[in-house]
C-alpha atoms as a PDB file:
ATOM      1  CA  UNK A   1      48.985  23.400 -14.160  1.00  0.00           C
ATOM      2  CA  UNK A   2      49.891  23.886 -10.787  1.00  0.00           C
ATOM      3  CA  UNK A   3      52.048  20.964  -8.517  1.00  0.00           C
ATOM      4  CA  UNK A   4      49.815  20.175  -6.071  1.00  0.00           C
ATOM      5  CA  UNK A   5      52.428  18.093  -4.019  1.00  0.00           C
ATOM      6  CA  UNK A   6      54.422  21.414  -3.681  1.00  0.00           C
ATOM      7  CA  UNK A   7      54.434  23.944  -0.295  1.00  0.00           C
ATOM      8  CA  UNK A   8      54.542  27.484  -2.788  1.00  0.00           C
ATOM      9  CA  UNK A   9      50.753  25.661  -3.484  1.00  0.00           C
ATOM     10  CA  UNK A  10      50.301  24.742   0.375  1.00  0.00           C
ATOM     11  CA  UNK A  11      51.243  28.402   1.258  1.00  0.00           C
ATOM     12  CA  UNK A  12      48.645  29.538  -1.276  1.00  0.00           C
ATOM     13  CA  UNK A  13      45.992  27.373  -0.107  1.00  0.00           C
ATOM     14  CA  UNK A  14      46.368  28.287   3.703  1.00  0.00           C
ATOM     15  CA  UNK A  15      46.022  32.231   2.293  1.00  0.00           C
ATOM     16  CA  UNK A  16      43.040  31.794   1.190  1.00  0.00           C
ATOM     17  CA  UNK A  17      42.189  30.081   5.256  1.00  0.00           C
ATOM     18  CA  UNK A  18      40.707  32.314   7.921  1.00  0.00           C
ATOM     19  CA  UNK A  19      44.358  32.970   9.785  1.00  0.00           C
ATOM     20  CA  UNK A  20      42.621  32.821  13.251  1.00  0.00           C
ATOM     21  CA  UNK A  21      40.192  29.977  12.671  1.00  0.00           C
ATOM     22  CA  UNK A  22      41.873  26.657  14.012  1.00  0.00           C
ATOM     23  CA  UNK A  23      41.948  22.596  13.043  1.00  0.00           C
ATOM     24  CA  UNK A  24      42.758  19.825  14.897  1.00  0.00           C
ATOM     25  CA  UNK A  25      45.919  17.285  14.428  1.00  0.00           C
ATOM     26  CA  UNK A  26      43.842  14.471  15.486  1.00  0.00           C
ATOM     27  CA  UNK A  27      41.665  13.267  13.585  1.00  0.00           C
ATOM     28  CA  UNK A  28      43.185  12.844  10.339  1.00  0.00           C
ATOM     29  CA  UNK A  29      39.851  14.218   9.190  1.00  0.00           C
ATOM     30  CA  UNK A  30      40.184  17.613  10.797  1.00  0.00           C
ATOM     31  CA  UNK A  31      44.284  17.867  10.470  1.00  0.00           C
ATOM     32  CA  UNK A  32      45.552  20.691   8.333  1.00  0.00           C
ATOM     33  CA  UNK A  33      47.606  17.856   6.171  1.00  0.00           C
ATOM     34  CA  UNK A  34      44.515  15.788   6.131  1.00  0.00           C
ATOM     35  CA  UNK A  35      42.195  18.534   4.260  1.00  0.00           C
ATOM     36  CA  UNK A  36      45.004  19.661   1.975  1.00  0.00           C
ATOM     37  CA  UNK A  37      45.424  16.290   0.584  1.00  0.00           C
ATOM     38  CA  UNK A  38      41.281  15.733   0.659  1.00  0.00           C
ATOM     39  CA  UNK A  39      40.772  18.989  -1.348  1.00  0.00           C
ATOM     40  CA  UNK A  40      43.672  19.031  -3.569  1.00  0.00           C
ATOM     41  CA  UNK A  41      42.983  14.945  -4.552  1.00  0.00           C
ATOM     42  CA  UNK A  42      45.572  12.882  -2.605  1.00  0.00           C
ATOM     43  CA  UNK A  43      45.486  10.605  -0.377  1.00  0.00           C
ATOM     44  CA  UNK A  44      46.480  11.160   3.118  1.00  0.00           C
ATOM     45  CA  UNK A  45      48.587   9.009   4.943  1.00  0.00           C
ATOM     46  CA  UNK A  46      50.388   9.798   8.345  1.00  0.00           C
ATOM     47  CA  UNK A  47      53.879   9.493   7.013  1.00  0.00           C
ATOM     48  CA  UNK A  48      56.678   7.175   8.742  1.00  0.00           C
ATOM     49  CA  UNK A  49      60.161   7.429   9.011  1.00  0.00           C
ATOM     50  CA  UNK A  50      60.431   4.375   6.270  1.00  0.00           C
ATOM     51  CA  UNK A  51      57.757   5.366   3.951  1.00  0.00           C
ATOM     52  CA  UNK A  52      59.407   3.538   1.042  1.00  0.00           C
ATOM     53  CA  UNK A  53      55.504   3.174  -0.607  1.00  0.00           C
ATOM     54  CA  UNK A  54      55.021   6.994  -0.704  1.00  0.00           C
ATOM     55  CA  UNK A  55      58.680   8.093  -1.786  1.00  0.00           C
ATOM     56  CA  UNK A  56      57.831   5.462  -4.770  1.00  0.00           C
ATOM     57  CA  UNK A  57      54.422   7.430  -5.284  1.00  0.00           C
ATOM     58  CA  UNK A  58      56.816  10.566  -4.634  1.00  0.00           C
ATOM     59  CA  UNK A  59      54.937  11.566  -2.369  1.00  0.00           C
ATOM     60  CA  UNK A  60      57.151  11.244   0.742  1.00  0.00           C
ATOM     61  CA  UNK A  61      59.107  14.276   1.324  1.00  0.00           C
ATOM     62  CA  UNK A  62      56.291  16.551   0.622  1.00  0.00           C
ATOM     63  CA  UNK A  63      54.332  14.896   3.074  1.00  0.00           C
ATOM     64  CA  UNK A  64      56.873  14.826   5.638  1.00  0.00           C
ATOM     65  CA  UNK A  65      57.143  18.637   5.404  1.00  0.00           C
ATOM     66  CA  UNK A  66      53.316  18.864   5.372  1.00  0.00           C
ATOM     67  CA  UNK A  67      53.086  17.062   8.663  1.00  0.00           C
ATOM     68  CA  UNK A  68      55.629  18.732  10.089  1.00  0.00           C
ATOM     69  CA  UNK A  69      53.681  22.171   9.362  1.00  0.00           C
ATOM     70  CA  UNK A  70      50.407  20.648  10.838  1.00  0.00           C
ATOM     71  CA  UNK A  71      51.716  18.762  13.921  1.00  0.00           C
ATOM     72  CA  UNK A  72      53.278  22.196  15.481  1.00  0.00           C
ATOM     73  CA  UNK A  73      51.444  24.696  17.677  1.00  0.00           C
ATOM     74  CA  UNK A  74      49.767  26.836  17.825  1.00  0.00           C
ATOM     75  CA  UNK A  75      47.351  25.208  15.794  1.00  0.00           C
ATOM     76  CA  UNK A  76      45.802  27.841  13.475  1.00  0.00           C
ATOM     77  CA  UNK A  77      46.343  28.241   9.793  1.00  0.00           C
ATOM     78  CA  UNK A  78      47.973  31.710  10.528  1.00  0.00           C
ATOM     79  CA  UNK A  79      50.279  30.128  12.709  1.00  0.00           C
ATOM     80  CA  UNK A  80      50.879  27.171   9.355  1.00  0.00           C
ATOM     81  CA  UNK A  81      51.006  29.449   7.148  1.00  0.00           C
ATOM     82  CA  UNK A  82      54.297  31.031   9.308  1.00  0.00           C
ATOM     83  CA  UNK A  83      55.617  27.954   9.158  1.00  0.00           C
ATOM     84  CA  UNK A  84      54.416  27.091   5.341  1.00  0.00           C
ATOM     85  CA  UNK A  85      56.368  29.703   4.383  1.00  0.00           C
ATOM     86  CA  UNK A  86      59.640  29.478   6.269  1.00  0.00           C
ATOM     87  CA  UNK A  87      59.954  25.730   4.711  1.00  0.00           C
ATOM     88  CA  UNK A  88      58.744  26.991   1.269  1.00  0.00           C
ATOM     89  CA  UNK A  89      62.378  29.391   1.962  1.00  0.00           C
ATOM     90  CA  UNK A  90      64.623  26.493   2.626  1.00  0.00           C
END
């Protein structure tokens, strides 16, 4: 069973994404951390610096790193899937 709340899956997911087609960061609906979570069965919330509900759900970090793949530009999943991958590395 795969970890869904894990960027090796996030990096697999955006592979199988057209690398030129583009998403938006606003809204949440159309963000590249806001589909993952829709299509892998999470629930998407814009994470905050004191997200003490979602590091209890455990979600937290992951999230964090999500949004910080989704909020930079260029905003195509080629260009997140760069970035996917240098955060799966570290």
């Amino acid at each position: 069973m795969k970890n869904v709340m894990s960027i090796s899956n996030v990096v697999a997911w955006l592979k199988t994404k057209d690398p030129a087609g583009t998403y938006e960061y606003r809204p949440a609906s159309r963000c590249l951390a806001g589909q993952y979570c829709r299509e892998h069965g999470l629930v998407y919330r814009v994470p905050v610096i004191d997200d003490r509900e979602g590091l209890k759900a455990g979600q937290g970090r992951f999230v964090q790193v999500l949004e910080m793949i989704a909020v930079a530009h260029p905003h195509t999943y080629g260009a997140a899937l760069e970035r996917a991958m240098v955060a799966e590395r570290s």
